[in-house]
N, C-alpha and C. Protein backbone atom coordinates (compact mmCIF):
# COMPACT_ATOMS: atom_id res chain seq x y z
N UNK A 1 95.51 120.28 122.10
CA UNK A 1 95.22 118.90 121.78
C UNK A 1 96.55 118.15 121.62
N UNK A 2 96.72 116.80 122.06
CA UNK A 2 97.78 115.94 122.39
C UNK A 2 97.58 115.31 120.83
N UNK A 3 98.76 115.37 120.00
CA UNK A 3 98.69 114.57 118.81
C UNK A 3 100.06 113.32 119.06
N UNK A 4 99.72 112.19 118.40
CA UNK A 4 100.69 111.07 118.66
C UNK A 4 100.89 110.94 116.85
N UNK A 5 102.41 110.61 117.36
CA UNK A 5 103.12 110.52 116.12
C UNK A 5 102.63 109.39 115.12
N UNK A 6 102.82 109.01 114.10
CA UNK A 6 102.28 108.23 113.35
C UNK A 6 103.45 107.53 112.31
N UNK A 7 103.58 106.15 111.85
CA UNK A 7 104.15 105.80 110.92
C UNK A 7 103.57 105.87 109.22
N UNK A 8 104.05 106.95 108.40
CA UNK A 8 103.90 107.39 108.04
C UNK A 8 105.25 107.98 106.94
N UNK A 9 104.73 108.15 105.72
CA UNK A 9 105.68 108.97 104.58
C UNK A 9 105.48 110.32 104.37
N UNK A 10 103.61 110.26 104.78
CA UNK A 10 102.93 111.76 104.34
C UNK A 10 102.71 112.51 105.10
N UNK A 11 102.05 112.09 106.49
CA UNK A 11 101.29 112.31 107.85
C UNK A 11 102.68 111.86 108.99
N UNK A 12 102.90 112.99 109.34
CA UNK A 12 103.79 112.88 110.72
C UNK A 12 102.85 112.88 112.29
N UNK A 13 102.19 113.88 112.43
CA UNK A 13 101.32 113.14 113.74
C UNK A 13 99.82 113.50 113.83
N UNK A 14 99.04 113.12 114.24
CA UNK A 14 97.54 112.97 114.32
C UNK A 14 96.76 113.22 115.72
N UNK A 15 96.06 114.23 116.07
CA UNK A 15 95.50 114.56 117.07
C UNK A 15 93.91 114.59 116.90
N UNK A 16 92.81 114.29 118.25
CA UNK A 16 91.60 114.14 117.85
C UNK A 16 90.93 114.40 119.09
N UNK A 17 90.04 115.49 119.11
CA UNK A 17 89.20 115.58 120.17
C UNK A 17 87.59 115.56 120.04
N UNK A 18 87.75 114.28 120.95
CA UNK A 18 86.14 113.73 120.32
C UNK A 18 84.53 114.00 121.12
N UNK A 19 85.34 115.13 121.78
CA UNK A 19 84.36 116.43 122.40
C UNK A 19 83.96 117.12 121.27
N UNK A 20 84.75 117.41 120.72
CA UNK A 20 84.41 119.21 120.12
C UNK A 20 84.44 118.74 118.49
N UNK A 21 84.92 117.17 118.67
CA UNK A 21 84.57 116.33 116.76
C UNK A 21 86.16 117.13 116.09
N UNK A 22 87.27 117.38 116.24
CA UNK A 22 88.16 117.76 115.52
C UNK A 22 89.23 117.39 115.41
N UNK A 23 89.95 117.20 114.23
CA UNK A 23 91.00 116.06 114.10
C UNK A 23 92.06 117.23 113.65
N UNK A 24 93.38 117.19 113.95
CA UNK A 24 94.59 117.81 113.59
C UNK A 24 95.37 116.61 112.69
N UNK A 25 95.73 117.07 111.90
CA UNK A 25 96.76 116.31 110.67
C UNK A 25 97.90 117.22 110.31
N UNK A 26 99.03 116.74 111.01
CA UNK A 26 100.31 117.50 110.71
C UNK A 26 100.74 116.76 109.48
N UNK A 27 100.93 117.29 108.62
CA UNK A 27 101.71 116.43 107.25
C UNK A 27 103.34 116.96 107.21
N UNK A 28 103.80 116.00 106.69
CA UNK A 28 105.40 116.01 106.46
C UNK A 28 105.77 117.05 105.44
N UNK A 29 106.12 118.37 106.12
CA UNK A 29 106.28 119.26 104.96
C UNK A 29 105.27 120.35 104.62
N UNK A 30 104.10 119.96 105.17
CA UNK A 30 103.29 120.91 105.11
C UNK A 30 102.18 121.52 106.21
N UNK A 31 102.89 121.39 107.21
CA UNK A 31 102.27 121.99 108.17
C UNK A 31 100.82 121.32 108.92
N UNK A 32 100.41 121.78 110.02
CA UNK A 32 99.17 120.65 110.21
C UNK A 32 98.30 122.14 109.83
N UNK A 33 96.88 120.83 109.74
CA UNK A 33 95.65 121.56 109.31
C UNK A 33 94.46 120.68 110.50
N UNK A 34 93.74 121.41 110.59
CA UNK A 34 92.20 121.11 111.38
C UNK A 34 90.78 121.11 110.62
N UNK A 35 90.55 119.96 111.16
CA UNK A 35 89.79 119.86 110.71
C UNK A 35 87.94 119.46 111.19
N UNK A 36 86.88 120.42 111.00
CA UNK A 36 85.92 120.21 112.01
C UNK A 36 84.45 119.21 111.71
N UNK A 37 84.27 118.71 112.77
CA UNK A 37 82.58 117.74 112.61
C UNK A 37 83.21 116.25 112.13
N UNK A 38 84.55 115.56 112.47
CA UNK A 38 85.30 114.45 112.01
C UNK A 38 84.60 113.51 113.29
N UNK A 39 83.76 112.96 112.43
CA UNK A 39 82.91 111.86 113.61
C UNK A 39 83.92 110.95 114.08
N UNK A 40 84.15 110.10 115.05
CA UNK A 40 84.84 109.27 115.72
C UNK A 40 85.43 108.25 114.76
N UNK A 41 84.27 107.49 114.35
CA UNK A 41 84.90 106.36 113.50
C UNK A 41 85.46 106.84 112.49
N UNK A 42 85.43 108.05 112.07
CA UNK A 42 86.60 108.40 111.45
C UNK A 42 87.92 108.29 111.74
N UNK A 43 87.70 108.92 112.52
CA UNK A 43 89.22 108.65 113.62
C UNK A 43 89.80 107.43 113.59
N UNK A 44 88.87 106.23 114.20
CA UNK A 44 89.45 104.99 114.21
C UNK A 44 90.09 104.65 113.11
N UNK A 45 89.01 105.19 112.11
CA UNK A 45 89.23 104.34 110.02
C UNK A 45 91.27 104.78 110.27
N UNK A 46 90.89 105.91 110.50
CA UNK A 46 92.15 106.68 110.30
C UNK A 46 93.42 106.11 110.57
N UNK A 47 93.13 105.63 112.34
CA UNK A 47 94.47 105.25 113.34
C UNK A 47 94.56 103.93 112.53
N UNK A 48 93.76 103.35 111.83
CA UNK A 48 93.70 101.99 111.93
C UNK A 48 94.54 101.49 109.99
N UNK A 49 94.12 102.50 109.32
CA UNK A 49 94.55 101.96 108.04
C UNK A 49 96.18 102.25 107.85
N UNK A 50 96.12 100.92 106.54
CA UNK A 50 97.97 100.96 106.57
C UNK A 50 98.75 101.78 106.18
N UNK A 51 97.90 102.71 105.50
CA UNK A 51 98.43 103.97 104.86
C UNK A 51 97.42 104.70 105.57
N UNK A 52 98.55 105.47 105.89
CA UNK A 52 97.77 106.97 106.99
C UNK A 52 97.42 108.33 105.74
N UNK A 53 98.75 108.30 104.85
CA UNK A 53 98.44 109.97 103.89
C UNK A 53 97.57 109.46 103.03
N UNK A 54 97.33 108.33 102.12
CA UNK A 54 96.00 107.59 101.34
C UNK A 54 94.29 108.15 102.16
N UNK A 55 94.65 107.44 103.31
CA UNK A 55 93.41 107.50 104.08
C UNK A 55 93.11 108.87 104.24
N UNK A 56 93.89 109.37 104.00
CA UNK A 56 93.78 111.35 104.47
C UNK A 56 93.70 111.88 103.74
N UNK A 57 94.04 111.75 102.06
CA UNK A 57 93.94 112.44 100.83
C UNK A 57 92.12 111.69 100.49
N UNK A 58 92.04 110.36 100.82
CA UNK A 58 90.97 109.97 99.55
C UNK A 58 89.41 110.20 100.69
N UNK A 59 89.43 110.28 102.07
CA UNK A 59 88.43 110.35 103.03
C UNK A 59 88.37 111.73 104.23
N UNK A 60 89.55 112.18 103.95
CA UNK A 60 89.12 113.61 105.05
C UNK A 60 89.46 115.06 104.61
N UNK A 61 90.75 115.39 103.83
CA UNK A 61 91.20 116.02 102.97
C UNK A 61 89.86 117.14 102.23
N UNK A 62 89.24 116.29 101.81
CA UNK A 62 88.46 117.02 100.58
C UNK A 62 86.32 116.56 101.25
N UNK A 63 86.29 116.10 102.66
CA UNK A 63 85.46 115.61 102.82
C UNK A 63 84.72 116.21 104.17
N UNK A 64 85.75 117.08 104.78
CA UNK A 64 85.43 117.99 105.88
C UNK A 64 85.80 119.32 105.91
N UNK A 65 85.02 120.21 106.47
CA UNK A 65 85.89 121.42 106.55
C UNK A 65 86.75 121.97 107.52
N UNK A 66 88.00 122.45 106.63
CA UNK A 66 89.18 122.70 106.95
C UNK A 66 89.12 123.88 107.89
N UNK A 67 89.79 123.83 109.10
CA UNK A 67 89.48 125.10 110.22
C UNK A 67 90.89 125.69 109.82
């Protein structure tokens, strides 16, 4: 999966395949994690808010399961 870099303090780059519903979140420092069943508009919420590590701690983090 192709992840694009992101502006960002927390989240360095973000990948999403909206075949198979799974989002990659590389964090700054801590390695990326996967994550499965991340419906689309998630995705968008994601690309789209001004804070990328907020949006990722308070909506996907603790809200999907971690592959």
């Amino acid at each position: 999966m192709k992840r694009q870099f992101v502006a960002s303090s927390a989240v360095r780059s973000v990948g999403y395949d909206a075949d198979k519903r799974i989002l990659e979140v590389e964090l700054l420092g801590h390695g990326t994690s996967t994550y499965c069943d991340v419906p689309l508009t998630t995705w968008h919420f994601f690309m789209a808010a001004p804070s990328k590590g907020s949006f990722f701690y308070n909506h996907i983090k603790h809200q999907f399961l971690q592959h």
